[in-house]
N, C-alpha and C. Protein backbone atom coordinates (compact mmCIF):
# COMPACT_ATOMS: atom_id res chain seq x y z
N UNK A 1 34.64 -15.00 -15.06
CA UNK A 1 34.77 -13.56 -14.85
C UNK A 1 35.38 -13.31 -13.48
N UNK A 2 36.12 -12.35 -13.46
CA UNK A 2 37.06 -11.73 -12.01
C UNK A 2 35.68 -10.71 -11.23
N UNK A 3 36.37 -10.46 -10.53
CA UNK A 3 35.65 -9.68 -9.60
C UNK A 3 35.60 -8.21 -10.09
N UNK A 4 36.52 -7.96 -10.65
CA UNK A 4 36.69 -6.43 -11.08
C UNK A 4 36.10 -6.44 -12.33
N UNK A 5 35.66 -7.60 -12.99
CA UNK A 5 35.01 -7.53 -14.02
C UNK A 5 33.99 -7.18 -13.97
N UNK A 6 33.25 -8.09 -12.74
CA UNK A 6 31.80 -8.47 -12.57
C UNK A 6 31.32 -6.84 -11.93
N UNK A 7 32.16 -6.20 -11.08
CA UNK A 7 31.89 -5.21 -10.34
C UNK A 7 31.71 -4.36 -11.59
N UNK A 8 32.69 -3.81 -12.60
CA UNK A 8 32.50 -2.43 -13.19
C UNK A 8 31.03 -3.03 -14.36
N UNK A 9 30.69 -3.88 -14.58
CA UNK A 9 29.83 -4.33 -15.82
C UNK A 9 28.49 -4.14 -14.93
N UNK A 10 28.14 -4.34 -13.69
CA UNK A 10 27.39 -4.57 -12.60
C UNK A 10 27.18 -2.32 -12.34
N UNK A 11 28.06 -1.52 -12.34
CA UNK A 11 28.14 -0.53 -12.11
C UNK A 11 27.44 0.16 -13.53
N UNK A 12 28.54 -0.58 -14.47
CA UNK A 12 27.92 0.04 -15.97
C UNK A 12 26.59 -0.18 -16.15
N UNK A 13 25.81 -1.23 -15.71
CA UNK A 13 24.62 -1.46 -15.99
C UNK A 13 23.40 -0.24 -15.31
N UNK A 14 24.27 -0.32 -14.32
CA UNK A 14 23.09 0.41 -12.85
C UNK A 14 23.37 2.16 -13.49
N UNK A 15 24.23 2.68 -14.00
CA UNK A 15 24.93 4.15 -14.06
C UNK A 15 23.56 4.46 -14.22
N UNK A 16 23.04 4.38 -15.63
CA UNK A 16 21.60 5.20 -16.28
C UNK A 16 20.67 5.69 -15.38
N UNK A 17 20.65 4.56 -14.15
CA UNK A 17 19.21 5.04 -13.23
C UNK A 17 20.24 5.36 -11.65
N UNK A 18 20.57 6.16 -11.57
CA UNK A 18 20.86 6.90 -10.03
C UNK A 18 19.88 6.76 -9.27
N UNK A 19 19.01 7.81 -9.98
CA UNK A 19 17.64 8.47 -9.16
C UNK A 19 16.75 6.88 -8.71
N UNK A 20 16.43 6.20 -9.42
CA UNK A 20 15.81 5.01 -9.22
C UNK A 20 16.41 3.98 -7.86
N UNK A 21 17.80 4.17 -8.14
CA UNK A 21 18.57 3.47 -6.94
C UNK A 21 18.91 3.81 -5.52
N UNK A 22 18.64 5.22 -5.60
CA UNK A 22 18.49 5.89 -4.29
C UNK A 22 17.43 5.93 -3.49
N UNK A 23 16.40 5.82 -4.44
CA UNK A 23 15.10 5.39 -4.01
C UNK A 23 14.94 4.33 -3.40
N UNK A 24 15.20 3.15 -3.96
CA UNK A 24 15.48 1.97 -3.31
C UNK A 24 15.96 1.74 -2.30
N UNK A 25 17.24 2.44 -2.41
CA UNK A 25 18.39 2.18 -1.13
C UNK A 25 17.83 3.23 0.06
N UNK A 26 16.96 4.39 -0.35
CA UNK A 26 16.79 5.26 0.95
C UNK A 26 15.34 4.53 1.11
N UNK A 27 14.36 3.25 0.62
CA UNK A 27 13.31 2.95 1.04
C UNK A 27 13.93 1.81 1.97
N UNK A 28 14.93 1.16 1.56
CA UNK A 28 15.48 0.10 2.16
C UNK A 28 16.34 0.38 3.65
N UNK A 29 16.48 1.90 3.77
CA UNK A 29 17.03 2.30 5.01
C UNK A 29 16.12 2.39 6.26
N UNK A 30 15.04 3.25 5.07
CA UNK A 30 13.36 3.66 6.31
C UNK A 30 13.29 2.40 6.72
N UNK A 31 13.08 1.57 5.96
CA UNK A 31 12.64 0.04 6.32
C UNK A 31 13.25 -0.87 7.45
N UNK A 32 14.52 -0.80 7.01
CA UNK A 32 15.23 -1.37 8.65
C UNK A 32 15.21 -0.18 9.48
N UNK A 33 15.29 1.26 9.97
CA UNK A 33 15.26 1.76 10.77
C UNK A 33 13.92 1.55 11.34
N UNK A 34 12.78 0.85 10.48
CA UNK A 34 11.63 1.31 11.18
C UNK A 34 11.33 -0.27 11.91
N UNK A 35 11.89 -1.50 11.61
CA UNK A 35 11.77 -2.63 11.67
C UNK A 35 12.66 -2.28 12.87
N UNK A 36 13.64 -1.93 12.77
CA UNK A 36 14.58 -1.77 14.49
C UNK A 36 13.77 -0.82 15.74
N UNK A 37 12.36 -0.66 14.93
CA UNK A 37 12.28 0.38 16.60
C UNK A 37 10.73 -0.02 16.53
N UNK A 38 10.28 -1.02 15.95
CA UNK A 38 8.63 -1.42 15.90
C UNK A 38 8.58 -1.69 17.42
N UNK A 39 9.53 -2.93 17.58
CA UNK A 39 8.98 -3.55 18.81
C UNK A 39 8.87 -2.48 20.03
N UNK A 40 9.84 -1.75 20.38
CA UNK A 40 9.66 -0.70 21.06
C UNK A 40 8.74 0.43 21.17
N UNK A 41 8.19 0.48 19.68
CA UNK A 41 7.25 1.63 19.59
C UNK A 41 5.78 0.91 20.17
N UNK A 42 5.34 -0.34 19.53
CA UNK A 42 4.58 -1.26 20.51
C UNK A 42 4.37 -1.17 21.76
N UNK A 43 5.71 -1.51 22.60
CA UNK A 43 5.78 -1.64 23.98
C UNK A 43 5.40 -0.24 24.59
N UNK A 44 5.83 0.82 24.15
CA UNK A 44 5.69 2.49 24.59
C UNK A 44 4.01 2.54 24.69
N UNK A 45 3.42 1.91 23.12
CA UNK A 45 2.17 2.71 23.10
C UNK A 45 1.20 1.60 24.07
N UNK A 46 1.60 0.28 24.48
CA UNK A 46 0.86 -0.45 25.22
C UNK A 46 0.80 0.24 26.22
N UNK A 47 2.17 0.49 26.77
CA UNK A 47 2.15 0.85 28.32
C UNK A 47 1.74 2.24 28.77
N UNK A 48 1.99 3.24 27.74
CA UNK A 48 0.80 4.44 27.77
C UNK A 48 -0.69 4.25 27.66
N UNK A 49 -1.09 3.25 26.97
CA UNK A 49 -2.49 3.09 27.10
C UNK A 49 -3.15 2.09 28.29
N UNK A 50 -2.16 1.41 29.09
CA UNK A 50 -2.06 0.91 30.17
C UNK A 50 -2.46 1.67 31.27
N UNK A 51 -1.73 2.24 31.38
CA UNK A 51 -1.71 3.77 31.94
C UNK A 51 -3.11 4.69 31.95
N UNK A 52 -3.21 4.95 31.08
CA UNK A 52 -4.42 5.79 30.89
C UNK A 52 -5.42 5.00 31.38
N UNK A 53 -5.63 3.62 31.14
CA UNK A 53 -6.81 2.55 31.76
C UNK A 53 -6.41 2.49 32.99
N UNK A 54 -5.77 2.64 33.96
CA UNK A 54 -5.53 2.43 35.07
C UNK A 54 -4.76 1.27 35.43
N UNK A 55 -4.15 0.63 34.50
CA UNK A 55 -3.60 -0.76 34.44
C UNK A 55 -2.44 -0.80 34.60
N UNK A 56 -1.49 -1.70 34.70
CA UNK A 56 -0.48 -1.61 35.22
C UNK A 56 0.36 -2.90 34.06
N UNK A 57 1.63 -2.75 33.40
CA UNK A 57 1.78 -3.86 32.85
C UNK A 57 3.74 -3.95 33.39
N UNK A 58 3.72 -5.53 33.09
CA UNK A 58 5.62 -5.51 33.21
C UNK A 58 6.04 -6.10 32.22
């Protein structure tokens, strides 16, 4: 099979469920946006609660 084969048979298959695939693809977006800002959101809430204890971190 060619590529233009595999692509429109691959498209034809998926057409029926839109709604299902957007779902996916917009859970799969939250998911890396939220995986790209964990470590940071971590570091923020340590060093605010650092803070509040009187502690000091680097």
């Amino acid at each position: 099979m060619n590529d233009i084969t595999t692509i429109s048979f691959i498209v034809k298959m998926l057409s029926p469920f839109p709604f299902h695939i957007m779902v996916i693809l917009l859970t799969a977006l939250v998911w890396a946006i939220e995986m790209c800002f964990n470590q940071y959101l971590i570091k923020i809430i340590t060093v605010r609660e650092s803070l509040h204890n009187g502690m000091t971190l680097r």
